[in-house]
N, C-alpha and C. Protein backbone atom coordinates (compact mmCIF):
# COMPACT_ATOMS: atom_id res chain seq x y z
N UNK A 1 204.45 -82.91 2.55
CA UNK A 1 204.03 -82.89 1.16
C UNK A 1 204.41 -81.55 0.54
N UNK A 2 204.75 -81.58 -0.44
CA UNK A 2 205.50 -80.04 -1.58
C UNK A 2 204.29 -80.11 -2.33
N UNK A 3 203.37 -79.13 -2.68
CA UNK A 3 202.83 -78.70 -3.86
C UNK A 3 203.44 -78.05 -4.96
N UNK A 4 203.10 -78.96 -6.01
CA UNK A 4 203.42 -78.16 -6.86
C UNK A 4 202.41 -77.53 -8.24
N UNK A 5 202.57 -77.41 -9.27
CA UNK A 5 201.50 -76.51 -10.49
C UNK A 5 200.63 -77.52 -10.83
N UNK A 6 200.88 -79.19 -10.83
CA UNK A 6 200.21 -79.77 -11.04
C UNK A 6 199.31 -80.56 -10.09
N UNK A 7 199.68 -79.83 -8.80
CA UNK A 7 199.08 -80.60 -7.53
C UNK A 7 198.13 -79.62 -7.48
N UNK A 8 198.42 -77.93 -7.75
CA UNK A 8 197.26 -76.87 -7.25
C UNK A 8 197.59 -76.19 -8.45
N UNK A 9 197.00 -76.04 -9.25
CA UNK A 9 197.16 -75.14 -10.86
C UNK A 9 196.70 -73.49 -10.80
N UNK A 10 195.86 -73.14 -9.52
CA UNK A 10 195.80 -71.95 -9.60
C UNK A 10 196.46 -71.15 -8.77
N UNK A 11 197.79 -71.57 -8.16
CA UNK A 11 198.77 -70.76 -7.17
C UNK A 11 199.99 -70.22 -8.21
N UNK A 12 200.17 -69.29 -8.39
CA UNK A 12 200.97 -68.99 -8.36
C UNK A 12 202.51 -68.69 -7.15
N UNK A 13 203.77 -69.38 -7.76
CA UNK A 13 204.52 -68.53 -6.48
C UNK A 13 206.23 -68.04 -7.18
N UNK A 14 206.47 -67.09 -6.38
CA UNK A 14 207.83 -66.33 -7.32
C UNK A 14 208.46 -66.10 -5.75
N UNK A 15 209.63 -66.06 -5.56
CA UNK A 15 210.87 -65.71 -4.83
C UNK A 15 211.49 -64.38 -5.37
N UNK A 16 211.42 -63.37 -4.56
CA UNK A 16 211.95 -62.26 -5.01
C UNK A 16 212.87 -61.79 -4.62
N UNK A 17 214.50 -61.63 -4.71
CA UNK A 17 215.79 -61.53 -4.55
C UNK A 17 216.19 -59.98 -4.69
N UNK A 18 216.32 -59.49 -2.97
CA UNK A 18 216.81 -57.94 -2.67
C UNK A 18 215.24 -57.23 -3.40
N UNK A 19 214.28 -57.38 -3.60
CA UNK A 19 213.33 -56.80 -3.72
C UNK A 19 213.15 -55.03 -3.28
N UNK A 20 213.33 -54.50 -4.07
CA UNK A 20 213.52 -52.82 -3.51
C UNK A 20 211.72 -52.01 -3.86
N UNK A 21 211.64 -50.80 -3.61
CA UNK A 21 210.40 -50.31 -3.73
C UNK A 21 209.78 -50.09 -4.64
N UNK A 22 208.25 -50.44 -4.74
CA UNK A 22 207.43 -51.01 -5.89
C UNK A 22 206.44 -49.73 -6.02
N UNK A 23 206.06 -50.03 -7.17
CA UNK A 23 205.11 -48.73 -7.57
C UNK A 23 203.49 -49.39 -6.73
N UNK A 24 203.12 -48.38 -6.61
CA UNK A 24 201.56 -49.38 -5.35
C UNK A 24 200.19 -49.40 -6.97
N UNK A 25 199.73 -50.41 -6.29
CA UNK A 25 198.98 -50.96 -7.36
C UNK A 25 197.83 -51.90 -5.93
N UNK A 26 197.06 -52.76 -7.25
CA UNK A 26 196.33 -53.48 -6.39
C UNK A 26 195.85 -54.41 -7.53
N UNK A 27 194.90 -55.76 -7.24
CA UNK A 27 194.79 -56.98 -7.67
C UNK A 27 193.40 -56.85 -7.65
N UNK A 28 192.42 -56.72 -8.92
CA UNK A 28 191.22 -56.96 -8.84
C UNK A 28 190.85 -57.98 -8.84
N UNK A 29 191.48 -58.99 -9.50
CA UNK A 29 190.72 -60.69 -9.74
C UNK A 29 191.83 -61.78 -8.78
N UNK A 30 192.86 -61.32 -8.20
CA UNK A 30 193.32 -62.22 -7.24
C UNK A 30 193.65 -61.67 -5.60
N UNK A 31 193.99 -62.90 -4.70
CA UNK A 31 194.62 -62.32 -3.37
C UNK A 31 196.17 -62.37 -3.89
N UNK A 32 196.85 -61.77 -2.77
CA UNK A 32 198.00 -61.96 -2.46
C UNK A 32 198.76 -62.07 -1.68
N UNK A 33 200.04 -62.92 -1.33
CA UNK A 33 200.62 -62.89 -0.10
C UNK A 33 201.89 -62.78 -0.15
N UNK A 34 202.49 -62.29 0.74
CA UNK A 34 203.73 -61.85 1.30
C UNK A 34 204.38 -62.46 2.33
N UNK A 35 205.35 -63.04 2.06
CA UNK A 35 206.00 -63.92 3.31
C UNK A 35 207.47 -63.45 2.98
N UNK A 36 208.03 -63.01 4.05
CA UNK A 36 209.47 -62.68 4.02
C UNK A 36 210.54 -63.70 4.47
N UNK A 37 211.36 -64.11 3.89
CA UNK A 37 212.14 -65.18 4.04
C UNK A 37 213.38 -64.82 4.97
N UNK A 38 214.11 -63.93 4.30
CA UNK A 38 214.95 -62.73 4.65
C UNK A 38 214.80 -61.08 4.83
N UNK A 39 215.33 -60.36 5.66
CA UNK A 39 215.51 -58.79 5.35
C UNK A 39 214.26 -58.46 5.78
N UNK A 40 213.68 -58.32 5.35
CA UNK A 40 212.81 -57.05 6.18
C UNK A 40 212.22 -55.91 4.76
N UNK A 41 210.53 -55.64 4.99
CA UNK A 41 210.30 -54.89 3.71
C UNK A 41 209.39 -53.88 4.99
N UNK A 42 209.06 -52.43 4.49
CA UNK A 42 208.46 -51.85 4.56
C UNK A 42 206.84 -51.87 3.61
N UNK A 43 205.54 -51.85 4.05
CA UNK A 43 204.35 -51.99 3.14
C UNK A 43 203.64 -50.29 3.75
N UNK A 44 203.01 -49.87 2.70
CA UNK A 44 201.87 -49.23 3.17
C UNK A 44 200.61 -49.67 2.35
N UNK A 45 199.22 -49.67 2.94
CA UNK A 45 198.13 -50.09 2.41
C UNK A 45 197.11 -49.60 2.25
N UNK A 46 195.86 -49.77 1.47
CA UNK A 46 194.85 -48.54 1.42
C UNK A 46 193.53 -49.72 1.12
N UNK A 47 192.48 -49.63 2.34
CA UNK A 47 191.68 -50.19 2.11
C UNK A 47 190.25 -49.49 1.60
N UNK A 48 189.77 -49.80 0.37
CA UNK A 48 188.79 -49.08 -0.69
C UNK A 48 187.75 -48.68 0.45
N UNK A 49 187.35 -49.69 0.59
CA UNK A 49 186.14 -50.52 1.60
C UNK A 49 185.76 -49.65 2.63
N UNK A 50 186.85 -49.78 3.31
CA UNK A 50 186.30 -49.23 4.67
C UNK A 50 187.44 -47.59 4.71
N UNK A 51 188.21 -47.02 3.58
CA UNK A 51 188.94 -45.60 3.50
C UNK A 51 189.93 -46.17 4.75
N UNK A 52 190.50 -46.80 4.85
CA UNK A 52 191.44 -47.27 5.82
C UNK A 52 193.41 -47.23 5.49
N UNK A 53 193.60 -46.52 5.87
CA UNK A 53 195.31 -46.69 5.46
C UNK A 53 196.13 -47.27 6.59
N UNK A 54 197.04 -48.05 6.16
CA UNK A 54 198.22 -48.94 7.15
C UNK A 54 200.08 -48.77 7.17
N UNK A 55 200.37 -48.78 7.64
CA UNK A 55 201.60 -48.84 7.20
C UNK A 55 201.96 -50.17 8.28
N UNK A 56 203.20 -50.86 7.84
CA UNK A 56 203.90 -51.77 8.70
C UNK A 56 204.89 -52.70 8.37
N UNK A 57 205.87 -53.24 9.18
CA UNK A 57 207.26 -53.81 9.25
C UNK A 57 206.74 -55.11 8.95
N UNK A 58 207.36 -55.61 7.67
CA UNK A 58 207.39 -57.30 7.72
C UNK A 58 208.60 -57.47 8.29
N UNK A 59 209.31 -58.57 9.09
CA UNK A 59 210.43 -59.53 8.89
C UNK A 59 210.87 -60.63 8.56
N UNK A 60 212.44 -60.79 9.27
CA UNK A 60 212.06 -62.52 8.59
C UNK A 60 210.45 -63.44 9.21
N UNK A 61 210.05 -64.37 8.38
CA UNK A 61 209.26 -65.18 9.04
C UNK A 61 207.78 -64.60 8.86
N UNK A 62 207.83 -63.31 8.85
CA UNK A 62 206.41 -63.01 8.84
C UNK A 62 206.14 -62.61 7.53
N UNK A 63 204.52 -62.60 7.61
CA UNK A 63 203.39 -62.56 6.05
C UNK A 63 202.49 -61.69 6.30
N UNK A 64 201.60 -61.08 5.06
CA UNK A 64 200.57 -60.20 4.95
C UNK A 64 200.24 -60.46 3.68
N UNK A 65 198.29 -61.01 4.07
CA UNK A 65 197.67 -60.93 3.20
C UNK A 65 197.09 -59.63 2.39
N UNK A 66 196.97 -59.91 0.89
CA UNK A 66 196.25 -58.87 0.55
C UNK A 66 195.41 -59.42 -0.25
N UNK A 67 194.35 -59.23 -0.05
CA UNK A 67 192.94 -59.73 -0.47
C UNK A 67 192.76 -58.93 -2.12
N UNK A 68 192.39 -59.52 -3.02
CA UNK A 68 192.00 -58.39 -4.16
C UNK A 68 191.32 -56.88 -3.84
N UNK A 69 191.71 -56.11 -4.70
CA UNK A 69 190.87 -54.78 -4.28
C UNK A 69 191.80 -54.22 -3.31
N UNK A 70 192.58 -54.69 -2.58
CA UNK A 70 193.33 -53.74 -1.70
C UNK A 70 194.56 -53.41 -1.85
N UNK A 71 194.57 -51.89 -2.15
CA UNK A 71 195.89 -50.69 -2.71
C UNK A 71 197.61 -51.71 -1.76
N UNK A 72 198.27 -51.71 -2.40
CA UNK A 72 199.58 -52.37 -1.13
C UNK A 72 200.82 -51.52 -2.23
N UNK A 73 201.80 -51.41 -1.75
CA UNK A 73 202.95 -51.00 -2.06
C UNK A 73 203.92 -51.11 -0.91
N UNK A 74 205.26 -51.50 -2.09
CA UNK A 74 206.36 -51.86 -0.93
C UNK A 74 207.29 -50.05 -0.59
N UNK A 75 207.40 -50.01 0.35
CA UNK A 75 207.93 -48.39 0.35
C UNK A 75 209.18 -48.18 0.86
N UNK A 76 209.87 -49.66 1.24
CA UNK A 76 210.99 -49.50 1.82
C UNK A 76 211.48 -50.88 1.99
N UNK A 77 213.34 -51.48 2.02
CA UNK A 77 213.29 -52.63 2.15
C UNK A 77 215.16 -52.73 2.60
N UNK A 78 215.23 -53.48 3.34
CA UNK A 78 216.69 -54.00 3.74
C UNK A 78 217.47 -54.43 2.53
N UNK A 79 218.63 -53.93 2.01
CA UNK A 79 219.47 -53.74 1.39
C UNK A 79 219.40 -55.80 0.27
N UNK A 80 219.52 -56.79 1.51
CA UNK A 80 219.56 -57.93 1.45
C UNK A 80 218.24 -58.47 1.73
N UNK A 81 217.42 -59.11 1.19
CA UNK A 81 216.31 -59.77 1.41
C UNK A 81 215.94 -60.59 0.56
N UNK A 82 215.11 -61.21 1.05
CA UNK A 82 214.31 -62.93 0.13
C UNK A 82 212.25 -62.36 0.48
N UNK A 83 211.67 -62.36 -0.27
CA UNK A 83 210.43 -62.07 -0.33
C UNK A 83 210.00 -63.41 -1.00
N UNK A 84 209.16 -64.48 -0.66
CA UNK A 84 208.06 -65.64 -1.35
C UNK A 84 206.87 -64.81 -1.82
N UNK A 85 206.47 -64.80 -3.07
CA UNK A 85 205.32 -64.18 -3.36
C UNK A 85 204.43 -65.15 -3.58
N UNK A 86 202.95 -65.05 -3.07
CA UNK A 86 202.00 -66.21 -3.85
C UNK A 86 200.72 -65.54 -4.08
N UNK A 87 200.53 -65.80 -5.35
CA UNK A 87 198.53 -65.63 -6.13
C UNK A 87 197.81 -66.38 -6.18
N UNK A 88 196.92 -66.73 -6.13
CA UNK A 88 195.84 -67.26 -5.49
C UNK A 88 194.69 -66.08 -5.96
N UNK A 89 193.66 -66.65 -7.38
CA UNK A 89 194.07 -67.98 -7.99
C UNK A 89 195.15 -67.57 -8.59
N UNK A 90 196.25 -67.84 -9.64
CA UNK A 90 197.62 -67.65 -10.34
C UNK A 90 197.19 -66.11 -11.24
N UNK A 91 198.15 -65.92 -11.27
CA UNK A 91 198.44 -64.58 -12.37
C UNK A 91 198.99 -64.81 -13.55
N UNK A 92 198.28 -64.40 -14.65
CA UNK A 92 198.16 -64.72 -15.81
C UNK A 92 198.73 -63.84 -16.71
N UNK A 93 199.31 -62.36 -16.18
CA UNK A 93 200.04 -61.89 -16.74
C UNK A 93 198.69 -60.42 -16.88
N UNK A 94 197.42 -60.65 -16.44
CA UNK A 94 196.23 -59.35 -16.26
C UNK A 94 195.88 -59.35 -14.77
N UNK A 95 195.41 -58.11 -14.95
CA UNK A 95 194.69 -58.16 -13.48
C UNK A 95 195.69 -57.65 -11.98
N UNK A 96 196.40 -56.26 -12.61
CA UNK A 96 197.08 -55.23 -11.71
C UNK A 96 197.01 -54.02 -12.13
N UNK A 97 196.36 -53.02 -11.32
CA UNK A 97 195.85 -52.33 -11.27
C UNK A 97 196.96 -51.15 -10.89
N UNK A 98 197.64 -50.26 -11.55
CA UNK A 98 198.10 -49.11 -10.84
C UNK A 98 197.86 -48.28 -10.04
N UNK A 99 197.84 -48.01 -8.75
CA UNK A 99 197.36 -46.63 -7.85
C UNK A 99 198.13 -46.00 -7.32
N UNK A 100 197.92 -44.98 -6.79
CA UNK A 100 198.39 -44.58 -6.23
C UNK A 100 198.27 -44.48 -4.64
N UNK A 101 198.90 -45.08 -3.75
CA UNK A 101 198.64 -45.45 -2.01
C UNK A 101 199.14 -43.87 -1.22
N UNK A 102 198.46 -43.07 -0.68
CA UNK A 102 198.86 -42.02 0.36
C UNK A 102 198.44 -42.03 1.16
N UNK A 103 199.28 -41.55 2.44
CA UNK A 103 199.03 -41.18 3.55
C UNK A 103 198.22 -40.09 3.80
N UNK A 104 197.30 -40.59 4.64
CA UNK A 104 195.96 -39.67 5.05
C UNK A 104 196.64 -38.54 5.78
């Protein structure tokens, strides 16, 4: 079965082509996910909650959730890549937050 906008109305999803490094921000009113299709991205992360910082390798095939509220930025990425993005509930065009993500 394919979902689509009228099967689930609050997903958003975007395909992101050679995706290079993003300013870090975070999602107060949605999650988010990351699934790499192609290439390979670099993330670092900053959790409010518990003062927690991450860094780590997506590749092909693999995903990382980010729950609202949690700092993410892309910091590095393979020249060639395919990134699936999905929101949950959808993004409406509000509700991203600029931060700034550093290493402890």
């Amino acid at each position: 079965m394919i979902l689509s906008s009228s099967d689930y109305s609050k997903l958003n999803v975007a395909i992101c082509l050679n995706i290079k490094p993003t300013i870090a921000h975070y999602h107060p009113t949605f999650d988010e996910i990351y699934f790499v299709l192609d290439g390979w991205i670099d993330l670092k992360t900053y959790d409010p909650a518990a003062n927690r910082y991450a860094e780590q390798r997506l590749g092909q095939n693999e995903m990382a959730l980010f729950p609202a509220g949690l700092h993410h930025v892309i910091t590095a990425s393979s020249n060639v890549n395919r990134l699936c993005v999905l929101m949950i509930p959808g993004f409406t065009g509000a509700g991203s937050v600029g931060q700034a993500v550093t290493a402890t």
